[in-house]
C-alpha atoms as a PDB file:
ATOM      1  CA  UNK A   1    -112.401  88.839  55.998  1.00  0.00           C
ATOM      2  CA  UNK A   2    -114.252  86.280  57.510  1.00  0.00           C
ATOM      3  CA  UNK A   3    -112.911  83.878  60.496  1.00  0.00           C
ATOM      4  CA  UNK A   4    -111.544  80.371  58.919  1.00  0.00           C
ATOM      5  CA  UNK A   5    -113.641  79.151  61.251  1.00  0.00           C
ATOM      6  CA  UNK A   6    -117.006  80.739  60.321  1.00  0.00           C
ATOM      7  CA  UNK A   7    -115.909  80.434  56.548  1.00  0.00           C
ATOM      8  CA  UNK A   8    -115.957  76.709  56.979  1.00  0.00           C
ATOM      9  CA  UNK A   9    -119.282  76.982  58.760  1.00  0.00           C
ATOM     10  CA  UNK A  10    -120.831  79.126  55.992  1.00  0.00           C
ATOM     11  CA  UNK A  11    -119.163  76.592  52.906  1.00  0.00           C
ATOM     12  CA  UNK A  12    -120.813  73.407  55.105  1.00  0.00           C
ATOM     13  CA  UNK A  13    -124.113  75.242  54.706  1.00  0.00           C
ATOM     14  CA  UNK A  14    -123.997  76.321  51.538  1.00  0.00           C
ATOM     15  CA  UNK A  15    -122.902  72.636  49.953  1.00  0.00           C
ATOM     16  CA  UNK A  16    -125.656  71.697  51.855  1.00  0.00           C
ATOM     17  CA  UNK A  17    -128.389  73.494  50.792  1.00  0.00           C
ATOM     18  CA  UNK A  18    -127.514  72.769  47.179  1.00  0.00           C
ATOM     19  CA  UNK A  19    -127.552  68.894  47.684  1.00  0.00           C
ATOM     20  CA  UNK A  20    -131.039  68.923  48.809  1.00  0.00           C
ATOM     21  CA  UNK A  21    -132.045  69.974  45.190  1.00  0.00           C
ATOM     22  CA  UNK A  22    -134.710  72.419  46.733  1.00  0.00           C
ATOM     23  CA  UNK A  23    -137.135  73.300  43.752  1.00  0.00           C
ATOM     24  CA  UNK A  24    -137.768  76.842  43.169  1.00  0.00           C
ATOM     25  CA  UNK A  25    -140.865  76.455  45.282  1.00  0.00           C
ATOM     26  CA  UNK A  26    -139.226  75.133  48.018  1.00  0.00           C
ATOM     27  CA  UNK A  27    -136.387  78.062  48.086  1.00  0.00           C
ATOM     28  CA  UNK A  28    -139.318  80.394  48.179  1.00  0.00           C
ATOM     29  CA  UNK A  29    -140.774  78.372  51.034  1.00  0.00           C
ATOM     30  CA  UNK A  30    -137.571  77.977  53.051  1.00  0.00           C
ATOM     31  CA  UNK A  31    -135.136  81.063  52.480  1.00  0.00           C
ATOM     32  CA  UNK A  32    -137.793  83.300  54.306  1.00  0.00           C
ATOM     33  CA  UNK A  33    -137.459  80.963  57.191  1.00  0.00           C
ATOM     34  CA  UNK A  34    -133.952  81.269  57.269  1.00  0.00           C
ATOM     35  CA  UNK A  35    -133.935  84.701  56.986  1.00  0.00           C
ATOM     36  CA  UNK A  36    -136.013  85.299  59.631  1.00  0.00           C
ATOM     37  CA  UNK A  37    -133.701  83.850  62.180  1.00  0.00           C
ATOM     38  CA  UNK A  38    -130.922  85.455  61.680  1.00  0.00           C
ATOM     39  CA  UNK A  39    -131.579  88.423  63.467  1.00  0.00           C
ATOM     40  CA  UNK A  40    -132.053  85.953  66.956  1.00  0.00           C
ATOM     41  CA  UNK A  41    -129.142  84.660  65.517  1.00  0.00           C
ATOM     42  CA  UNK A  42    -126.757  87.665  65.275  1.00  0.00           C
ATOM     43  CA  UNK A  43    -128.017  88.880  68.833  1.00  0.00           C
ATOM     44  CA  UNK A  44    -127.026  85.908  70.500  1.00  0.00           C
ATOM     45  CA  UNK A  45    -123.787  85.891  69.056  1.00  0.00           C
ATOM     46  CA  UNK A  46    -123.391  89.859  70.096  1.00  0.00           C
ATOM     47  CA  UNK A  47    -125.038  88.908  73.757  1.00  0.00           C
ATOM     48  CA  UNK A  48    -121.845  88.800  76.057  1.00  0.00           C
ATOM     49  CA  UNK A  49    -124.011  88.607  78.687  1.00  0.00           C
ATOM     50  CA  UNK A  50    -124.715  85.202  79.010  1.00  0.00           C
ATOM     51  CA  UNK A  51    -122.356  81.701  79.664  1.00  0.00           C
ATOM     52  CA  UNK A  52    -121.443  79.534  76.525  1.00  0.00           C
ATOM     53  CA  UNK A  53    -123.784  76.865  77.656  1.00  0.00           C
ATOM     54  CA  UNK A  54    -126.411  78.955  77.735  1.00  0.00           C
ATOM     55  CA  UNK A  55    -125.824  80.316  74.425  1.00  0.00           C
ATOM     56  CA  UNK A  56    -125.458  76.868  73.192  1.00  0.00           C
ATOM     57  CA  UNK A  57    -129.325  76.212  74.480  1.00  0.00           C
ATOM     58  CA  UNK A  58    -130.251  79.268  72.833  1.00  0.00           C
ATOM     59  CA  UNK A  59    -128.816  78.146  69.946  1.00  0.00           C
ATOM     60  CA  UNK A  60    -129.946  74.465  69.981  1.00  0.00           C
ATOM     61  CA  UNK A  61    -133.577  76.414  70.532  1.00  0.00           C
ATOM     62  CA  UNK A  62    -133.337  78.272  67.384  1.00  0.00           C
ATOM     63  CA  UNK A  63    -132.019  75.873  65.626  1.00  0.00           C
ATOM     64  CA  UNK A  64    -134.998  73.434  66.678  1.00  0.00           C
ATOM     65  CA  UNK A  65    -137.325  75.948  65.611  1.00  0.00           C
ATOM     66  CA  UNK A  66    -136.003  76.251  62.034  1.00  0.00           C
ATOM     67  CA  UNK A  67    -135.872  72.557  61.671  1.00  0.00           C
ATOM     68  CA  UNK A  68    -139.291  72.392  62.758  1.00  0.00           C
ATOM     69  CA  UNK A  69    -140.452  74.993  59.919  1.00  0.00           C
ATOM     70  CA  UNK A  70    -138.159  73.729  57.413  1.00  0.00           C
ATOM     71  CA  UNK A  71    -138.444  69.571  57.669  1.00  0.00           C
ATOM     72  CA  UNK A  72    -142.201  69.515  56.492  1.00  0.00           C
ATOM     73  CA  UNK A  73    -141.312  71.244  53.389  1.00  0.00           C
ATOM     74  CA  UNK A  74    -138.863  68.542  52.147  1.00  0.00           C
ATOM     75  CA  UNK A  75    -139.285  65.742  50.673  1.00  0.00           C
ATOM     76  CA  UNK A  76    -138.163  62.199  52.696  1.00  0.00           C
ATOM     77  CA  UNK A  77    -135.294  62.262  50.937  1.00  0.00           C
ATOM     78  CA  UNK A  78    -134.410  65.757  51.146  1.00  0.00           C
ATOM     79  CA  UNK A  79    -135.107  65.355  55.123  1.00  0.00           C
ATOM     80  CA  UNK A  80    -133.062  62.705  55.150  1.00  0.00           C
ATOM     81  CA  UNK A  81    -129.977  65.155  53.881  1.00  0.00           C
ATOM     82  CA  UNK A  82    -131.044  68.011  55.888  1.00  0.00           C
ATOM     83  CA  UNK A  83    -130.954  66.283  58.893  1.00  0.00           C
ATOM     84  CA  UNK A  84    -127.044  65.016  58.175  1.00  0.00           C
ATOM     85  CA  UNK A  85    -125.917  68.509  56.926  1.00  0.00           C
ATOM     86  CA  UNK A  86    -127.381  69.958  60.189  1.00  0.00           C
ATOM     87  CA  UNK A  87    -125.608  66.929  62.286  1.00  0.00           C
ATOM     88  CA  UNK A  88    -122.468  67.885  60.516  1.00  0.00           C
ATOM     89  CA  UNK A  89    -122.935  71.533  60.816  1.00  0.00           C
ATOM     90  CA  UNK A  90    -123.745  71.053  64.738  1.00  0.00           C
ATOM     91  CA  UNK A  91    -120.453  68.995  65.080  1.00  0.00           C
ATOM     92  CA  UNK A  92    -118.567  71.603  63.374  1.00  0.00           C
ATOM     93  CA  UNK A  93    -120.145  74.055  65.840  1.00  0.00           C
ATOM     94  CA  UNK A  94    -119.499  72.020  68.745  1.00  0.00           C
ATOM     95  CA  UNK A  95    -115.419  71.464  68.206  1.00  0.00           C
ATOM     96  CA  UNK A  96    -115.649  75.022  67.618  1.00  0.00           C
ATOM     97  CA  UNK A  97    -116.686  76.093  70.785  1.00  0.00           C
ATOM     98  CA  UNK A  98    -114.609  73.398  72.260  1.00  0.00           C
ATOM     99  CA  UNK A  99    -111.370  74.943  70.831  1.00  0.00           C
ATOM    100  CA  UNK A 100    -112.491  78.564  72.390  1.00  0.00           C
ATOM    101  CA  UNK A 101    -113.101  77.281  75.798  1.00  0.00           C
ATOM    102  CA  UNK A 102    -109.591  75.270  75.533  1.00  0.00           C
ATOM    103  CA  UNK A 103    -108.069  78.550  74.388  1.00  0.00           C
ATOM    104  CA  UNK A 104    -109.754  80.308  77.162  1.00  0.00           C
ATOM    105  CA  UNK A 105    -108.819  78.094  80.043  1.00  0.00           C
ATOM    106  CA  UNK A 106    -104.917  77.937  78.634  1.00  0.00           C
ATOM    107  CA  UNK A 107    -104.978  81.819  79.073  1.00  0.00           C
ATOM    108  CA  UNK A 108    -106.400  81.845  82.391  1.00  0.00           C
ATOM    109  CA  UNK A 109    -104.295  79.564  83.522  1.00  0.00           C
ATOM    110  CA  UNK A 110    -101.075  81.452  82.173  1.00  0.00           C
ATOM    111  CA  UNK A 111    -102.371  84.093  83.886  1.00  0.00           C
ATOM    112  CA  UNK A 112    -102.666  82.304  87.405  1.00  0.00           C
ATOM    113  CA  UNK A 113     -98.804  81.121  87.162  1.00  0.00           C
END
């Protein structure tokens, strides 16, 4: 079962993509995109390596790059949605990540005392 957390994520994404109205065309234009950033997507995610922040401009990276690919195959309109789902979905992100590092630093500090 997925996290609540990610679920929300994935239903943000989802209502988005259907109110841009892609045309079949576009779907076949942007889904292949999409696709093809997952995998940079699911390694940073599995990379324990490296500091939130730096995952975070990893993230804002890949994200850039799929924006880049994806705006010039919308319409104004439709780049006008796209770019308010992905402020949404970047929000969502952020207060996400917020709430782990809160989590984090209440466990360290029961830990100290």
């Amino acid at each position: 079962m997925a996290h609540p957390a990610s679920w929300v994520s994935l239903q943000t994404q989802v209502r988005g993509w259907r109110e841009l109205g892609l045309t079949q065309e576009q779907r076949n234009q942007v889904f292949p995109i999409i696709k093809a950033e997952l995998p940079k997507l699911q390694a940073l995610k599995k990379n324990t390596s490296l500091m939130p922040l730096d995952k975070l401009k990893q993230l804002k990276q890949i994200s850039d790059d799929v924006d880049a690919k994806i705006t010039p195959l919308l319409d104004r309109e439709q780049q006008q949605k796209f770019q308010q789902v992905r402020e949404a979905h970047r929000r969502e992100l952020l207060n996400k990540m917020a709430g782990q590092v809160m989590q984090k630093v209440q466990t360290d500090i029961k830990q100290e005392f």
